[in-house]
PDB file of N, CA and C in Angstrom:
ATOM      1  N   UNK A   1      17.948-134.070 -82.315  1.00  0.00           N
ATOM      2  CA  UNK A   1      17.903-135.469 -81.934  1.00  0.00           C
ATOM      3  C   UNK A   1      19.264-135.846 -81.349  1.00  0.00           C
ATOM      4  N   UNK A   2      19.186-136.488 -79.954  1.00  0.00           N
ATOM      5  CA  UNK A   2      20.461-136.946 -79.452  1.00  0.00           C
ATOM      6  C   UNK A   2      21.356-138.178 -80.536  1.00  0.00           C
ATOM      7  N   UNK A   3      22.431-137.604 -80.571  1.00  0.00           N
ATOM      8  CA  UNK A   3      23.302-138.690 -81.439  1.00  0.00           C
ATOM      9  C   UNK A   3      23.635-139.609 -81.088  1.00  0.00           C
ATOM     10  N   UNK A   4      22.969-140.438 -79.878  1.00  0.00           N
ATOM     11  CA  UNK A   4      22.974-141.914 -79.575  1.00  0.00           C
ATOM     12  C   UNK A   4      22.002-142.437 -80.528  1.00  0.00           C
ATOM     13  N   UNK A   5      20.869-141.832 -80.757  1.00  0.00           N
ATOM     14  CA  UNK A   5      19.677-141.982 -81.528  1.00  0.00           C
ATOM     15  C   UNK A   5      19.939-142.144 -82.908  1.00  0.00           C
ATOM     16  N   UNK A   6      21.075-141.845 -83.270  1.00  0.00           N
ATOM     17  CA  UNK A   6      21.623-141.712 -84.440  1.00  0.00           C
ATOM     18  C   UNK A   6      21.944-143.145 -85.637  1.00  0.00           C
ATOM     19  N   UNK A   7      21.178-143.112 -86.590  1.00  0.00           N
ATOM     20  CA  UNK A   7      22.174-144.810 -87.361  1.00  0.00           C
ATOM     21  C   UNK A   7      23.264-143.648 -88.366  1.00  0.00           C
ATOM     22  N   UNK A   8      24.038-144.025 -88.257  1.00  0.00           N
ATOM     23  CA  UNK A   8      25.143-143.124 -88.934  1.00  0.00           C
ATOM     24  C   UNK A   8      25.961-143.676 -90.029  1.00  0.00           C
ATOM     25  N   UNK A   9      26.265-145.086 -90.222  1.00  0.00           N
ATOM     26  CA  UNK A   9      27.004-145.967 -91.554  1.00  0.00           C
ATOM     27  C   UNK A   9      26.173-146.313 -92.261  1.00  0.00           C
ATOM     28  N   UNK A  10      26.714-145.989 -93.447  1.00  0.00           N
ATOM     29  CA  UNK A  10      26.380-146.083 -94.887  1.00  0.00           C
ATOM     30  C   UNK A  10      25.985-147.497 -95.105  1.00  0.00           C
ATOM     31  N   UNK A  11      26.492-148.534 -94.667  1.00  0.00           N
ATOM     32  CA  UNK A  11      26.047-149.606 -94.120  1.00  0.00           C
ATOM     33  C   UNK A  11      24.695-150.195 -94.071  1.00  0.00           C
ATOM     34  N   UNK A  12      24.720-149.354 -92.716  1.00  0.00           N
ATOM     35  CA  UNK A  12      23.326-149.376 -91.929  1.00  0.00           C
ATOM     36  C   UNK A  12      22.389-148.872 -92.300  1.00  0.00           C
ATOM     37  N   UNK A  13      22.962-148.220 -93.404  1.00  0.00           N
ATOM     38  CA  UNK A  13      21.203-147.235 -94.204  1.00  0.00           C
ATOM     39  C   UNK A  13      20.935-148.590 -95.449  1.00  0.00           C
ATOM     40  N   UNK A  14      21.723-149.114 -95.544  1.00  0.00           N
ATOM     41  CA  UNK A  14      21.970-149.781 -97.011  1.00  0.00           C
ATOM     42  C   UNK A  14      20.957-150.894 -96.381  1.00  0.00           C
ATOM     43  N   UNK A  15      21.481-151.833 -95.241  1.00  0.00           N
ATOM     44  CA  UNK A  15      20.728-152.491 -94.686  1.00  0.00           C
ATOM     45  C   UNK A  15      19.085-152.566 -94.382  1.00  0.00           C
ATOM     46  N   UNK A  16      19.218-151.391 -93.404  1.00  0.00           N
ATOM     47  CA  UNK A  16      17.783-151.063 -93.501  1.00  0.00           C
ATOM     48  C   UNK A  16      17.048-151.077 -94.655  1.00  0.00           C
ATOM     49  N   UNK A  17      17.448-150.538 -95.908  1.00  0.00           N
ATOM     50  CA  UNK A  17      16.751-150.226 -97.316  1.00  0.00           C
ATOM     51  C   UNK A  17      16.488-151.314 -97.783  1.00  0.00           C
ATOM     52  N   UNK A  18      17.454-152.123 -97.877  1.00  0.00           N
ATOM     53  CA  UNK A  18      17.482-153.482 -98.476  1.00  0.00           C
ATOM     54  C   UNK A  18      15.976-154.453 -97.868  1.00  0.00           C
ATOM     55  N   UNK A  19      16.452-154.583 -96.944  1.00  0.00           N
ATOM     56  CA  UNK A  19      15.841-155.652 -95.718  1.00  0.00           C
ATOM     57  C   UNK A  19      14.360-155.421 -94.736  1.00  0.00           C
ATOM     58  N   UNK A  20      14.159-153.944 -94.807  1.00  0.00           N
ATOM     59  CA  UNK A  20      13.400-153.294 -93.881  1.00  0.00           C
ATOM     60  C   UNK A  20      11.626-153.045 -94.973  1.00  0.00           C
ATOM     61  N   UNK A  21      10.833-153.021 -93.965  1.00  0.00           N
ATOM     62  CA  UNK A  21       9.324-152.441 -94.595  1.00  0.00           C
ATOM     63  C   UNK A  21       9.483-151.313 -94.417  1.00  0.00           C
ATOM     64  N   UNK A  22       8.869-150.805 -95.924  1.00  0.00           N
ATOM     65  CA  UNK A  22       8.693-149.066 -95.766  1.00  0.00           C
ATOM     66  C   UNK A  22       7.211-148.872 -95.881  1.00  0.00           C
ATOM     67  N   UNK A  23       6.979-147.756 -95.044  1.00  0.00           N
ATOM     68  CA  UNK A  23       5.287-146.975 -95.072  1.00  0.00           C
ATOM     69  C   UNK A  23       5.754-145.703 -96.071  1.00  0.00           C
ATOM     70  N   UNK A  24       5.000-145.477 -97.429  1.00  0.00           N
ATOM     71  CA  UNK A  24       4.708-144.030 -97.632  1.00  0.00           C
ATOM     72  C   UNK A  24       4.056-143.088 -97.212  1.00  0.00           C
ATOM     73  N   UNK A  25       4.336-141.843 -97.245  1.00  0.00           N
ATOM     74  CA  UNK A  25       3.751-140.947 -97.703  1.00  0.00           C
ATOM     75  C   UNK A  25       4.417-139.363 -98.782  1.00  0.00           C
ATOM     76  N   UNK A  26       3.130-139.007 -99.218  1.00  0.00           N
ATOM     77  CA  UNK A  26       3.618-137.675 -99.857  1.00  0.00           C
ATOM     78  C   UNK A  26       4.814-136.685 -99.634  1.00  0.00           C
ATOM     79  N   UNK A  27       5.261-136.727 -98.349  1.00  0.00           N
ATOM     80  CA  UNK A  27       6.321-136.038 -98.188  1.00  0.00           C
ATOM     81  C   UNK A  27       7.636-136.719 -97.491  1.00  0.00           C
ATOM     82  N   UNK A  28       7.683-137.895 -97.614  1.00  0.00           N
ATOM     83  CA  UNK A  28       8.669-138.786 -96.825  1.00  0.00           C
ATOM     84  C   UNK A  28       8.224-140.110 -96.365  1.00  0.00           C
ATOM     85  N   UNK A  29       9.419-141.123 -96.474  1.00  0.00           N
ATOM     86  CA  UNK A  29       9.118-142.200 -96.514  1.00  0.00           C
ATOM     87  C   UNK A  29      10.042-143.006 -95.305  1.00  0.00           C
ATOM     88  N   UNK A  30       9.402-143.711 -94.490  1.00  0.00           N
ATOM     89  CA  UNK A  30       9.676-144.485 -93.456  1.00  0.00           C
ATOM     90  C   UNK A  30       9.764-145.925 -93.792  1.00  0.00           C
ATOM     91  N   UNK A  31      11.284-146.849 -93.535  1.00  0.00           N
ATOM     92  CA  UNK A  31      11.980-147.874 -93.573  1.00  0.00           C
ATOM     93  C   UNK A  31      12.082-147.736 -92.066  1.00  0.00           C
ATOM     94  N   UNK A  32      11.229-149.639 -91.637  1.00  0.00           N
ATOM     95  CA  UNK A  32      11.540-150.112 -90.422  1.00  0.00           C
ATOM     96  C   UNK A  32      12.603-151.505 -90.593  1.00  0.00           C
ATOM     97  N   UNK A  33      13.071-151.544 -89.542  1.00  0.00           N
ATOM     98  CA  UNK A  33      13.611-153.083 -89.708  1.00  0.00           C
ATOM     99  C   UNK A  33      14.279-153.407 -88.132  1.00  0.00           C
ATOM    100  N   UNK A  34      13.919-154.562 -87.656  1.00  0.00           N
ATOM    101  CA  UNK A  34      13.851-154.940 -86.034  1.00  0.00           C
ATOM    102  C   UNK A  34      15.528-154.996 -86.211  1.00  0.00           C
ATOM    103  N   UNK A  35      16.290-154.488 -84.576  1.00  0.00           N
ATOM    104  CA  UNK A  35      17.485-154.658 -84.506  1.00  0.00           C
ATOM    105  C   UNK A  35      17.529-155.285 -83.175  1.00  0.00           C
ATOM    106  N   UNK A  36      18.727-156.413 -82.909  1.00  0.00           N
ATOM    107  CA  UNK A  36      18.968-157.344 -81.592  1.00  0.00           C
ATOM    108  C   UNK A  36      19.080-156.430 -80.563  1.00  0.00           C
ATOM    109  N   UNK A  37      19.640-155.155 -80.768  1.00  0.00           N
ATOM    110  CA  UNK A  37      19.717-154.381 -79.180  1.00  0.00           C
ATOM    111  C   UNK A  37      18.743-153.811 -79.054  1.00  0.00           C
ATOM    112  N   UNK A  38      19.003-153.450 -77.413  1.00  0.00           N
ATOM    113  CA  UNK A  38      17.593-152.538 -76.677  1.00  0.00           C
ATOM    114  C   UNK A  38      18.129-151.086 -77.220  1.00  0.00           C
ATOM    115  N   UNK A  39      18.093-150.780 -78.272  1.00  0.00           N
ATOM    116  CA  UNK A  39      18.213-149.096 -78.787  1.00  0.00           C
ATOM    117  C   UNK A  39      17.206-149.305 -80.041  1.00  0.00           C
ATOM    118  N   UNK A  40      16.652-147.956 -80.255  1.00  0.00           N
ATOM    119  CA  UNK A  40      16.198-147.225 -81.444  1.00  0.00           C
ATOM    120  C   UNK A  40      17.366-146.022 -81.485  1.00  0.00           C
ATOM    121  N   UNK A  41      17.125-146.519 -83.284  1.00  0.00           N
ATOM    122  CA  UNK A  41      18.354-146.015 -84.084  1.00  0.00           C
ATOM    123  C   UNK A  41      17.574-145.281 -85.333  1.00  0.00           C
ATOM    124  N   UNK A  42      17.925-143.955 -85.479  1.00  0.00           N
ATOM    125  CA  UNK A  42      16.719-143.392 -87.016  1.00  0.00           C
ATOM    126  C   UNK A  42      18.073-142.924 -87.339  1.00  0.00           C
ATOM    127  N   UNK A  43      17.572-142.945 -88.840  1.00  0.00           N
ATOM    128  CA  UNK A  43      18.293-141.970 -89.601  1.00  0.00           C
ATOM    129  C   UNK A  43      17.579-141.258 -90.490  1.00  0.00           C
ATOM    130  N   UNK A  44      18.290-140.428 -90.714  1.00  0.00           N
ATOM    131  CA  UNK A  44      17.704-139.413 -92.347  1.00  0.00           C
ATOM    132  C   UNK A  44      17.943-138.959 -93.108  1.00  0.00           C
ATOM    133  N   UNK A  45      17.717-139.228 -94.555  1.00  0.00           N
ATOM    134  CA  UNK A  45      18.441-139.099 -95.591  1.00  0.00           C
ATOM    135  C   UNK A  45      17.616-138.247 -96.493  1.00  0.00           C
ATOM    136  N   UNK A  46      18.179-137.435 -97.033  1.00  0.00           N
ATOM    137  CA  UNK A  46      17.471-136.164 -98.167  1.00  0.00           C
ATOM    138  C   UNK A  46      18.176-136.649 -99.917  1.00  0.00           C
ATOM    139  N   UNK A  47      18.058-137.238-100.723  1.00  0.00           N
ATOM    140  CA  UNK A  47      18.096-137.436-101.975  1.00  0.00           C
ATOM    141  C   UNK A  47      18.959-136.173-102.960  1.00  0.00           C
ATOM    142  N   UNK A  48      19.437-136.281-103.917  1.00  0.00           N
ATOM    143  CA  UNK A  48      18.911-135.051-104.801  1.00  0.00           C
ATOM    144  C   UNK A  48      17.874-134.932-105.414  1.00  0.00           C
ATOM    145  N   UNK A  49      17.015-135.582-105.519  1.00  0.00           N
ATOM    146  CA  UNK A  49      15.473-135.271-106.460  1.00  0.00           C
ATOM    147  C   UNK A  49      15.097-133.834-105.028  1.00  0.00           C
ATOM    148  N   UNK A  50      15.361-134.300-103.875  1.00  0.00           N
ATOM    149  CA  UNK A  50      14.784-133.083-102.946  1.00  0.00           C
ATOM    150  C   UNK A  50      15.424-131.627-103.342  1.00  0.00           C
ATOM    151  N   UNK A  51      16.534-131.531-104.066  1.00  0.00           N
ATOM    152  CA  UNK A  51      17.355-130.156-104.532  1.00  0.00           C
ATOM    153  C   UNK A  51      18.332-130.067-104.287  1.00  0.00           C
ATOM    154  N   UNK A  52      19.144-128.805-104.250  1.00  0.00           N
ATOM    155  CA  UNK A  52      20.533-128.768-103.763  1.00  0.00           C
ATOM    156  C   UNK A  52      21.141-128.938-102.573  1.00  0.00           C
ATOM    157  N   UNK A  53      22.132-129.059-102.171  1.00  0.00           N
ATOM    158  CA  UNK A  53      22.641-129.326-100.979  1.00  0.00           C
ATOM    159  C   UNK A  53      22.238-128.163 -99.749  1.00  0.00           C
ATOM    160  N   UNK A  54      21.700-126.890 -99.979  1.00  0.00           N
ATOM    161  CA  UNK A  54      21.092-126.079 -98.925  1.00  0.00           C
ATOM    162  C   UNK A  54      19.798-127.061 -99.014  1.00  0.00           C
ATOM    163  N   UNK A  55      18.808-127.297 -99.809  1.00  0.00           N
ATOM    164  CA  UNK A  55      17.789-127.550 -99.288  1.00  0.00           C
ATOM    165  C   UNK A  55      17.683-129.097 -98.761  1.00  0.00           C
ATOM    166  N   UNK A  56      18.491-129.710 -99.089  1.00  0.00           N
ATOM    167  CA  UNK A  56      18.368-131.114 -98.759  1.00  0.00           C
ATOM    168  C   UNK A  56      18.868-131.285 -97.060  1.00  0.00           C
ATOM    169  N   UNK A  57      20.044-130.375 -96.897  1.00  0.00           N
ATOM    170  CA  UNK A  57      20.625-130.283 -95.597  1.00  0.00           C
ATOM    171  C   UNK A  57      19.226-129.703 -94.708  1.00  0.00           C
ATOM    172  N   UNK A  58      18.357-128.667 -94.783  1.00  0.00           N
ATOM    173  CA  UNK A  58      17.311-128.008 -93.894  1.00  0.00           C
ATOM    174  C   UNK A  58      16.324-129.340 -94.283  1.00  0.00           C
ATOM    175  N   UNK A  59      15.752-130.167 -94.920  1.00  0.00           N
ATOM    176  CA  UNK A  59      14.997-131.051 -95.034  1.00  0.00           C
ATOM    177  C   UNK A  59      15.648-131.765 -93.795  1.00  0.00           C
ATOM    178  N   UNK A  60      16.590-132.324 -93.967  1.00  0.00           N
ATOM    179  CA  UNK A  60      17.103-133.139 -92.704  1.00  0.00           C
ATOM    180  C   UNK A  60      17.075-132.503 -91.529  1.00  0.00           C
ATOM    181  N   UNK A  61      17.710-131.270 -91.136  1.00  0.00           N
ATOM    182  CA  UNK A  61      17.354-130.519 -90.051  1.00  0.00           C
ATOM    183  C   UNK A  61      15.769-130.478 -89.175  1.00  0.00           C
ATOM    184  N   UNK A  62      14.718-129.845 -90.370  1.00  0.00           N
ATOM    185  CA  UNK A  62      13.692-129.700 -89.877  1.00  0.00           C
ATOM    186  C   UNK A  62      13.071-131.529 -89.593  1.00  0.00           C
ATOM    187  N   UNK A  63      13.303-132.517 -90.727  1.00  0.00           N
ATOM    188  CA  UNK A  63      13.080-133.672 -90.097  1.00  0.00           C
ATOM    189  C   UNK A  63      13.415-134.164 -88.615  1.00  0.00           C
ATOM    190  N   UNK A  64      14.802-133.903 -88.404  1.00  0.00           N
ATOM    191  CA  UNK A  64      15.215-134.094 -87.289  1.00  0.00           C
ATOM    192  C   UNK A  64      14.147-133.647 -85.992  1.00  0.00           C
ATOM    193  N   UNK A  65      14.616-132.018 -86.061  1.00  0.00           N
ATOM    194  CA  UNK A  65      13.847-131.009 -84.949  1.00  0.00           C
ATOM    195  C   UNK A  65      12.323-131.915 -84.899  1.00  0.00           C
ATOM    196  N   UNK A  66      11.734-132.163 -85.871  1.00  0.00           N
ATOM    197  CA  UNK A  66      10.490-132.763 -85.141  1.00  0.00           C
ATOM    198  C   UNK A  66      10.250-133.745 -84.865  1.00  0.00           C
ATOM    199  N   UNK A  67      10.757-135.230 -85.108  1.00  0.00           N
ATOM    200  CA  UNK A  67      10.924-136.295 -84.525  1.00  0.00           C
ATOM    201  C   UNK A  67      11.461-136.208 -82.797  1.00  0.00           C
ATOM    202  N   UNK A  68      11.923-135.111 -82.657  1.00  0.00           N
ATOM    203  CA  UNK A  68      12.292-135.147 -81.089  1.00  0.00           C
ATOM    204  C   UNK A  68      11.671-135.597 -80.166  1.00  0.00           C
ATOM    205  N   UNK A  69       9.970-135.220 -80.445  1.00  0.00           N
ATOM    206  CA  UNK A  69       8.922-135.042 -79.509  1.00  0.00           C
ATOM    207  C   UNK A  69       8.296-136.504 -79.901  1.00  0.00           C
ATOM    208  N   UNK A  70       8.586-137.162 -80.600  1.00  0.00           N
ATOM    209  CA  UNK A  70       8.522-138.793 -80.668  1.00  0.00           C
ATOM    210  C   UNK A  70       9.213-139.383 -80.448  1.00  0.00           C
ATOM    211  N   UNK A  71      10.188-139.642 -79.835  1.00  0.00           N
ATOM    212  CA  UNK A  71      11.284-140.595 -79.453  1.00  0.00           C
ATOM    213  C   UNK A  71      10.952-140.666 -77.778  1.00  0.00           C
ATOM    214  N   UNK A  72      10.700-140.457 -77.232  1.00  0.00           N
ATOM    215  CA  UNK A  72      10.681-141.312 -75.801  1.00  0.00           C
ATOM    216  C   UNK A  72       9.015-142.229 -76.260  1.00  0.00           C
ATOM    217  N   UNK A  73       8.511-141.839 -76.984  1.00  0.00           N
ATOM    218  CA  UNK A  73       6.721-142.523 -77.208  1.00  0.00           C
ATOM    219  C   UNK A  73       7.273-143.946 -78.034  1.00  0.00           C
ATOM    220  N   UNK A  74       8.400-143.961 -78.688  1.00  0.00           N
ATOM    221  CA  UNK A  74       8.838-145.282 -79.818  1.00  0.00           C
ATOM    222  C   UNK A  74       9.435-146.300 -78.738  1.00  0.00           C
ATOM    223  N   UNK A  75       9.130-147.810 -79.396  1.00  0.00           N
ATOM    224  CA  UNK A  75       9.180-148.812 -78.974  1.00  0.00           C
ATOM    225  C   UNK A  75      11.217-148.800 -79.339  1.00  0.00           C
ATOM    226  N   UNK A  76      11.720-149.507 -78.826  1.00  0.00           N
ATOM    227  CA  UNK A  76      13.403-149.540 -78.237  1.00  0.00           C
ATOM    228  C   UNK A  76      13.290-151.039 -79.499  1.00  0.00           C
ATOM    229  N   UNK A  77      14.087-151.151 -79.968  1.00  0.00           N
ATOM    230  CA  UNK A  77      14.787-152.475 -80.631  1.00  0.00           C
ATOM    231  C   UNK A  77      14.250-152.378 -82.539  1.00  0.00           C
ATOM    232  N   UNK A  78      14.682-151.222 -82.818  1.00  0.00           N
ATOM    233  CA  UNK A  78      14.148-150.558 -84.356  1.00  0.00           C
ATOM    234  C   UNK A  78      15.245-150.084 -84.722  1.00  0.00           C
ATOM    235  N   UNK A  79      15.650-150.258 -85.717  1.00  0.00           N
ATOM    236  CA  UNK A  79      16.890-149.031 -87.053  1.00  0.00           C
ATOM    237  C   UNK A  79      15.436-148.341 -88.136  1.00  0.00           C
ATOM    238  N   UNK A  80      15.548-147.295 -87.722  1.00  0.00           N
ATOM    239  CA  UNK A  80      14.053-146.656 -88.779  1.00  0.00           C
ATOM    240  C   UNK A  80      15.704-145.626 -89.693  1.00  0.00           C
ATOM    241  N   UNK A  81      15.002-145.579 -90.892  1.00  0.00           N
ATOM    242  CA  UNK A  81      15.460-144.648 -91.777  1.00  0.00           C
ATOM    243  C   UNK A  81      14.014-143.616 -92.664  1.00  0.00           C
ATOM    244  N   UNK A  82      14.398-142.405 -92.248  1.00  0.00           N
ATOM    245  CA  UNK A  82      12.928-141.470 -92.354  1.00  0.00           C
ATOM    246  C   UNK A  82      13.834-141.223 -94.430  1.00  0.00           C
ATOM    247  N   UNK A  83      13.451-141.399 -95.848  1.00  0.00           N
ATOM    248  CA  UNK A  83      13.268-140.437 -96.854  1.00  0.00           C
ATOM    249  C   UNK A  83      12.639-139.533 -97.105  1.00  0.00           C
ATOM    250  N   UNK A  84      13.559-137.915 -97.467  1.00  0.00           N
ATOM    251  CA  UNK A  84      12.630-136.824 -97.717  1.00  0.00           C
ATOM    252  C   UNK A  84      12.304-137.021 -99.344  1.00  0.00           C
ATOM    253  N   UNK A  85      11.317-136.626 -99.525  1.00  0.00           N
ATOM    254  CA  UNK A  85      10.969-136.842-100.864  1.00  0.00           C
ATOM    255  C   UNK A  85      10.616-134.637-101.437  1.00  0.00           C
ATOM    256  N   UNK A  86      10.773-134.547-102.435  1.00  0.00           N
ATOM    257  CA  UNK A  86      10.352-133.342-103.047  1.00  0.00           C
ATOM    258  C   UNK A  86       9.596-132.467-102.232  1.00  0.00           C
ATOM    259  N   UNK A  87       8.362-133.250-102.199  1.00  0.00           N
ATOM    260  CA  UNK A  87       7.679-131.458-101.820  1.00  0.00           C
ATOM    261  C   UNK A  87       7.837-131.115-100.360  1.00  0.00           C
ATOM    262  N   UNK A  88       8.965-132.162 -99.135  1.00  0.00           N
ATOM    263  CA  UNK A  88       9.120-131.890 -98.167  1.00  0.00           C
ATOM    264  C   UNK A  88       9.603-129.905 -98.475  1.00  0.00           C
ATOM    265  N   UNK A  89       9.906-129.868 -99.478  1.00  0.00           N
ATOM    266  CA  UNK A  89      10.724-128.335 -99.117  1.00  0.00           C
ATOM    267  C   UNK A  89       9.378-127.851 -99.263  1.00  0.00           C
ATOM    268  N   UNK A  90       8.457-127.680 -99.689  1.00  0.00           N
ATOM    269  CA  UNK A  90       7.287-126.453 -99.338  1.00  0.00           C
ATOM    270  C   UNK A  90       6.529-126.823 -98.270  1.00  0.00           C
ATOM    271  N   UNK A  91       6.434-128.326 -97.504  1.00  0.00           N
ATOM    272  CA  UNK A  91       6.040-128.583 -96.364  1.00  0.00           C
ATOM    273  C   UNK A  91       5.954-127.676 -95.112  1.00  0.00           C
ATOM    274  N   UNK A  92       5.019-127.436 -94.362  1.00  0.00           N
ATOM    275  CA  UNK A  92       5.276-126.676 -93.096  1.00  0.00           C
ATOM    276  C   UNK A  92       5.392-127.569 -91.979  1.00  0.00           C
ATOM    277  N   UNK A  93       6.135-126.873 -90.962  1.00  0.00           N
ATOM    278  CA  UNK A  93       6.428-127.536 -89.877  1.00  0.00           C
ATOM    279  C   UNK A  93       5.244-128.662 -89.576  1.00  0.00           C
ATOM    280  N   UNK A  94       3.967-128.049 -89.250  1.00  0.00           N
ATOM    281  CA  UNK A  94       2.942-128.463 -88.768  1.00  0.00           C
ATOM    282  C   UNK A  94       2.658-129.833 -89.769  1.00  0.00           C
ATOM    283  N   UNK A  95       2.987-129.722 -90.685  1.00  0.00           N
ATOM    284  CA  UNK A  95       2.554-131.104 -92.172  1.00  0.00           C
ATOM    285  C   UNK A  95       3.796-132.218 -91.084  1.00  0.00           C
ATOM    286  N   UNK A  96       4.880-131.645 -91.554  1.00  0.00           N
ATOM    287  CA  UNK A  96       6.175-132.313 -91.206  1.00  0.00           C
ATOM    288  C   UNK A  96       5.748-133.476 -90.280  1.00  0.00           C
ATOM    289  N   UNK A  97       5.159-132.762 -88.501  1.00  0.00           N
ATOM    290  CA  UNK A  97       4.992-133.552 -87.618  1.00  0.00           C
ATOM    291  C   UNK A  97       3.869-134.366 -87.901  1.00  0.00           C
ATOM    292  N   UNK A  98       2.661-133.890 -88.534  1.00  0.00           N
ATOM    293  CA  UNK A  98       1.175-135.190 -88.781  1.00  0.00           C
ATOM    294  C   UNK A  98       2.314-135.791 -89.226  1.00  0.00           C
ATOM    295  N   UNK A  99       3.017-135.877 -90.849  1.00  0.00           N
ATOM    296  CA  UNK A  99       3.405-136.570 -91.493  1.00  0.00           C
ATOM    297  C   UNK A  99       4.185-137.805 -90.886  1.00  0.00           C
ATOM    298  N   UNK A 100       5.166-137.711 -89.676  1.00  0.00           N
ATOM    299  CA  UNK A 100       5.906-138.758 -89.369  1.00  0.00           C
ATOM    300  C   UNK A 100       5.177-139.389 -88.220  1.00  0.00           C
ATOM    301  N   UNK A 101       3.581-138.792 -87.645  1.00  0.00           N
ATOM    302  CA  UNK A 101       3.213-139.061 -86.722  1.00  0.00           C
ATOM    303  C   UNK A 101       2.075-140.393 -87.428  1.00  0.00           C
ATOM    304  N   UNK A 102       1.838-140.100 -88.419  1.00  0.00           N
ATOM    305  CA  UNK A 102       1.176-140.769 -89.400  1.00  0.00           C
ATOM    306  C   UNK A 102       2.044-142.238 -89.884  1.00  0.00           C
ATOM    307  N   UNK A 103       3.164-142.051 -89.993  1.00  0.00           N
ATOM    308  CA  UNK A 103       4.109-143.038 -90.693  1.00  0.00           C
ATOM    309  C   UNK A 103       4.468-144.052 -89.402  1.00  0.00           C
ATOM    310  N   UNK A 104       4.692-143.344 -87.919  1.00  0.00           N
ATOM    311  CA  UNK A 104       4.698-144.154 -86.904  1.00  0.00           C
ATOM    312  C   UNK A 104       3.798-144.942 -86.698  1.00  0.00           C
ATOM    313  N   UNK A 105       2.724-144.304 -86.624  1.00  0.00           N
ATOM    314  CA  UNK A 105       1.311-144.899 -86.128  1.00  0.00           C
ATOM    315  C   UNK A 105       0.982-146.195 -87.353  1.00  0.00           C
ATOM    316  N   UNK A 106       1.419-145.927 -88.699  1.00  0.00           N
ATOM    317  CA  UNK A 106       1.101-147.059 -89.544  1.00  0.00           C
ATOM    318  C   UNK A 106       2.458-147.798 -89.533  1.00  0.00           C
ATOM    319  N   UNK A 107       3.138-147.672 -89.577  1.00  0.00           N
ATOM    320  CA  UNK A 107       4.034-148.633 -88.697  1.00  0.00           C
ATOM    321  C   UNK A 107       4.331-149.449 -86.950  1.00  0.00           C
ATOM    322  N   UNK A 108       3.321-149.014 -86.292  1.00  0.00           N
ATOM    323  CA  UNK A 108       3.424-150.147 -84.943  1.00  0.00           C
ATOM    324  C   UNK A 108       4.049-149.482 -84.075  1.00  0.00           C
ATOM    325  N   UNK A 109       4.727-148.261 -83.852  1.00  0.00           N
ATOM    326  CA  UNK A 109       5.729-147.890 -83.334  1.00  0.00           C
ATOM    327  C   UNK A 109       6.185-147.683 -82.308  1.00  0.00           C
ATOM    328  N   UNK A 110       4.893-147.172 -81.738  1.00  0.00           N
ATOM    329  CA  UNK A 110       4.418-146.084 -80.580  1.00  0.00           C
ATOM    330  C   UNK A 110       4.085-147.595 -79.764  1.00  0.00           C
ATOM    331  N   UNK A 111       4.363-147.035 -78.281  1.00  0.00           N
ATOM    332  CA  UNK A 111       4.718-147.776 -77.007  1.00  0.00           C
ATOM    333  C   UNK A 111       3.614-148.366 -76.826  1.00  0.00           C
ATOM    334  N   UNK A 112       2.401-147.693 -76.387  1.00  0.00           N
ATOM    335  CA  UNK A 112       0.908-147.459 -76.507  1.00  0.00           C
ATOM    336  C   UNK A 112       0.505-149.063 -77.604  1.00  0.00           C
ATOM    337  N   UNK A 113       0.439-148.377 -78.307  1.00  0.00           N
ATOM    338  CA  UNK A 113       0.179-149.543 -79.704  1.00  0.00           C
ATOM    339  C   UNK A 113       0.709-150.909 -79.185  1.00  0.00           C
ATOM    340  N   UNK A 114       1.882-151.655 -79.051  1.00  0.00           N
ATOM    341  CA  UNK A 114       2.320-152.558 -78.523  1.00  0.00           C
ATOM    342  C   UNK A 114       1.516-153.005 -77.316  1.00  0.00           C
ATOM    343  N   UNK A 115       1.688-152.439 -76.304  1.00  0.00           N
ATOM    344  CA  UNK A 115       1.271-152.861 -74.994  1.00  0.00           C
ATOM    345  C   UNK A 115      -0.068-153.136 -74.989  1.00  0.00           C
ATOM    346  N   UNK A 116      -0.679-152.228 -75.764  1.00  0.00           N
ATOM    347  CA  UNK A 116      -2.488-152.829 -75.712  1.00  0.00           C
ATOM    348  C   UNK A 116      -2.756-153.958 -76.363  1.00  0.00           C
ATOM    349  N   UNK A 117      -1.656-154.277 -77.539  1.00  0.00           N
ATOM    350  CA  UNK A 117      -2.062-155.097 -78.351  1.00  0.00           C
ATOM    351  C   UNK A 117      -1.605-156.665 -77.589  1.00  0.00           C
ATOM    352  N   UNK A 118      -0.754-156.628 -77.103  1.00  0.00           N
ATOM    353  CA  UNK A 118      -0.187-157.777 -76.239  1.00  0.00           C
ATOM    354  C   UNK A 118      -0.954-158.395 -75.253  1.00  0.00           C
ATOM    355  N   UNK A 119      -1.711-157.445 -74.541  1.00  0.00           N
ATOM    356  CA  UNK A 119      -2.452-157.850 -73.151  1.00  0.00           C
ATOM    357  C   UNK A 119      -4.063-157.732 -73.483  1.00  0.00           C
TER     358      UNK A 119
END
């Protein structure tokens, strides 16, 4: 994921958490919350309930790597924060992507979704 895309202060995760709607699911949890600029901003955060610092670091990795192929489809003016939860580590790639494609779609996210709903 390009690091413009990036929410990076401790801050800004705090914010989002606080202030923002979250969608569950079983393997990770999605915090939205509208921001004044024309950017989308994600972040991602791995817990320790997810394990030690090798597995929490590849939870974030593989989160990352697949959100890629959703970011030009997301609506611009969002701070999303993605949580890995536990059984992300036995997750397969293929779960990974339904999973956040699932959390978008029940969150509004996608470009598509907006525009039909407007007109």
């Amino acid at each position: 994921m390009n690091r413009k895309f990036r929410l990076t202060r401790s801050n800004d995760f705090q914010r989002v958490k606080q202030k923002g709607t979250s969608f569950a699911h079983p393997i990770m949890i999605l915090i939205k919350l509208p921001n004044p600029d024309p950017l989308l901003r994600i972040g991602i955060s791995a817990g320790r309930t997810v394990g030690n610092a090798v597995l929490r670091n590849r939870a974030k990795r593989r989160m990352r790597a697949s959100l890629k192929g959703f970011i030009p489809q997301l609506q611009i003016g969002w701070d999303l924060v993605f949580l890995a939860r536990k059984p992300i580590t036995d997750a397969t790639y293929t779960e990974l992507i339904g999973a956040e494609k699932q959390l978008l779609e029940r969150a509004g996210l996608f470009k598509h979704e907006n525009e039909s709903s407007s007109g």
